[in-house]
Protein backbone atom coordinates (compact mmCIF):
# COMPACT_ATOMS: atom_id res chain seq x y z
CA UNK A 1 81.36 91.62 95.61
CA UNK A 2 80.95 95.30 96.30
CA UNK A 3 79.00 95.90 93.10
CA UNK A 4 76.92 92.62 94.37
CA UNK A 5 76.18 94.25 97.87
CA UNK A 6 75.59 97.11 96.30
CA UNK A 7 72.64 96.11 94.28
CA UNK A 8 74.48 97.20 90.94
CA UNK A 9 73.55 95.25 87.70
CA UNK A 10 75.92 93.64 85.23
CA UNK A 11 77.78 90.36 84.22
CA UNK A 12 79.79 90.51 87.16
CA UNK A 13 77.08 90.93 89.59
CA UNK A 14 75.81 87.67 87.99
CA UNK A 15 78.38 85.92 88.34
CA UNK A 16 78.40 86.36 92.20
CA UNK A 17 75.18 85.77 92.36
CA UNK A 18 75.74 82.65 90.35
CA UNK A 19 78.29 81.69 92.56
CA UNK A 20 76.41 82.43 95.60
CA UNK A 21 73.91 79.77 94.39
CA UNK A 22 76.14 77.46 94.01
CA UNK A 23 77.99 77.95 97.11
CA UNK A 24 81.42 78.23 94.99
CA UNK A 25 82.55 81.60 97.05
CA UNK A 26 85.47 82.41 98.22
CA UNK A 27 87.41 85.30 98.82
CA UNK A 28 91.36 86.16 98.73
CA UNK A 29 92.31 87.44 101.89
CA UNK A 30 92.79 91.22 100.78
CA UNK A 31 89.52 91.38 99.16
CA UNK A 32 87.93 90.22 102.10
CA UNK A 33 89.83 92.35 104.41
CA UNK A 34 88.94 95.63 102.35
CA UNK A 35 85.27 94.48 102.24
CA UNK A 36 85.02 94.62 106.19
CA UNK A 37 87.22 97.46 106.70
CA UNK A 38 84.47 99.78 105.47
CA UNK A 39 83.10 102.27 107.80
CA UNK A 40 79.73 101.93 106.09
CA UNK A 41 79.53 98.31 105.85
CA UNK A 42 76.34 97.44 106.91
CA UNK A 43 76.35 94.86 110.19
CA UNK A 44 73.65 92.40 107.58
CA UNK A 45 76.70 92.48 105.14
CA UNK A 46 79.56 91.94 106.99
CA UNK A 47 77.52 88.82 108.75
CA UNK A 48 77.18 87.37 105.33
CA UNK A 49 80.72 87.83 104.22
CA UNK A 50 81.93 86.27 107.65
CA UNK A 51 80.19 83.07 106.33
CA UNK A 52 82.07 82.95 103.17
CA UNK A 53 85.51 80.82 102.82
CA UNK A 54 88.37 82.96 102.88
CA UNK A 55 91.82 81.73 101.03
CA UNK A 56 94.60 80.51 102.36
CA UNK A 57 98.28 82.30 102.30
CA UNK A 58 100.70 79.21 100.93
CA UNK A 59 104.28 79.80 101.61
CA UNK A 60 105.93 81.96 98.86
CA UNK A 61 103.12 84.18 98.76
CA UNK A 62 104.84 87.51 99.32
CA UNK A 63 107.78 87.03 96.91
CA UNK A 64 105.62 85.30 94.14
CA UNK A 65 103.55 88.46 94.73
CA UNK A 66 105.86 90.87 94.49
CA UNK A 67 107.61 89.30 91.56
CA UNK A 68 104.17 89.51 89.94
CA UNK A 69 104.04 92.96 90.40
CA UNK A 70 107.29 94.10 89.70
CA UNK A 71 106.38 92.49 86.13
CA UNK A 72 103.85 94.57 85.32
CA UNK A 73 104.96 97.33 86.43
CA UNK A 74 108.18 96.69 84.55
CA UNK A 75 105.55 96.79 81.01
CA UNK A 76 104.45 100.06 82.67
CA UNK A 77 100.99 99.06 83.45
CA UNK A 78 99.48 99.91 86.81
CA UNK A 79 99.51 97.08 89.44
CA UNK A 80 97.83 98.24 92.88
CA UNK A 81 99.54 96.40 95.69
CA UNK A 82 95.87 95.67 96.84
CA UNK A 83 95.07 94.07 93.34
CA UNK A 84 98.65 92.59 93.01
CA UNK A 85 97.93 90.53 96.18
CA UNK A 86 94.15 89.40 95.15
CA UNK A 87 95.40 88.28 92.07
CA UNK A 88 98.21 86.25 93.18
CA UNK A 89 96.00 84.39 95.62
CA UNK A 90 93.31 83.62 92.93
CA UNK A 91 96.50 82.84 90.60
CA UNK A 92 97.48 80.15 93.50
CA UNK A 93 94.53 78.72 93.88
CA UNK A 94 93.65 78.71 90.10
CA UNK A 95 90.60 79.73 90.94
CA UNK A 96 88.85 82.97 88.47
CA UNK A 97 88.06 86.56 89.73
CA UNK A 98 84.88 87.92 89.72
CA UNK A 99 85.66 91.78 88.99
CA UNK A 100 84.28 94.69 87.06
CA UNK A 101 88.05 96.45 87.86
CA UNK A 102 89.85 96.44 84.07
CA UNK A 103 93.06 96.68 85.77
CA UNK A 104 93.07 93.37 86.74
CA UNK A 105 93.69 92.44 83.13
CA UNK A 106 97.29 92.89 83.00
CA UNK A 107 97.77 90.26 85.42
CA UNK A 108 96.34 87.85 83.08
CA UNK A 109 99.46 86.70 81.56
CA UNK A 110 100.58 85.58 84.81
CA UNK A 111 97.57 82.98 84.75
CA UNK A 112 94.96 84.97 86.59
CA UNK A 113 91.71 84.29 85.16
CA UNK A 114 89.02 87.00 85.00
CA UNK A 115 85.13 86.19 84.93
């Protein structure tokens, strides 16, 4: 979404704007939450990404997410806490990720699918 708002080019910025088309958008709750935290967010932007769905937290989150994390870190691959807790809500609600972030890969074996 940030490369999308950003007016970058690439696969991933299609697929957003694929998505945005077809009204399919969502956001997990940390991805959202970093989005509107920034200082330089402009007020157009943050209007649009207050329309957007955001997921829900189902109970188990926070262990399921740490579990997740301690897993890849235990293979010795990095795992953000951010990007630990956006990919356990898209894992959740088996829905894919829209990212141009290559750490996100590790968490595939967990089930998180990457567009």
């Amino acid at each position: 979404m940030r490369r999308y708002l950003d007016g970058a080019t690439g696969t991933d910025v299609e697929s957003v704007t694929l998505a945005l088309r077809n009204r399919s958008i969502v956001l997990p709750p940390v991805a959202f939450a970093e989005l509107m935290s920034d200082p330089r967010l402009p007020f157009t932007h943050a209007v649009t990404l207050t329309g957007f769905r955001v997921l829900s937290i189902s109970a188990g989150y926070w262990l399921r997410a740490a579990e997740l994390r301690a897993s890849i870190l235990r293979e010795d691959f990095k795992a953000s806490l951010p990007d630990t807790l956006i990919a356990q809500s898209c894992i959740d609600h088996d829905i894919p990720l829209i990212t141009y972030d290559r750490d996100f890969r590790h968490f595939q074996r967990a089930g998180l699918q990457l567009v």
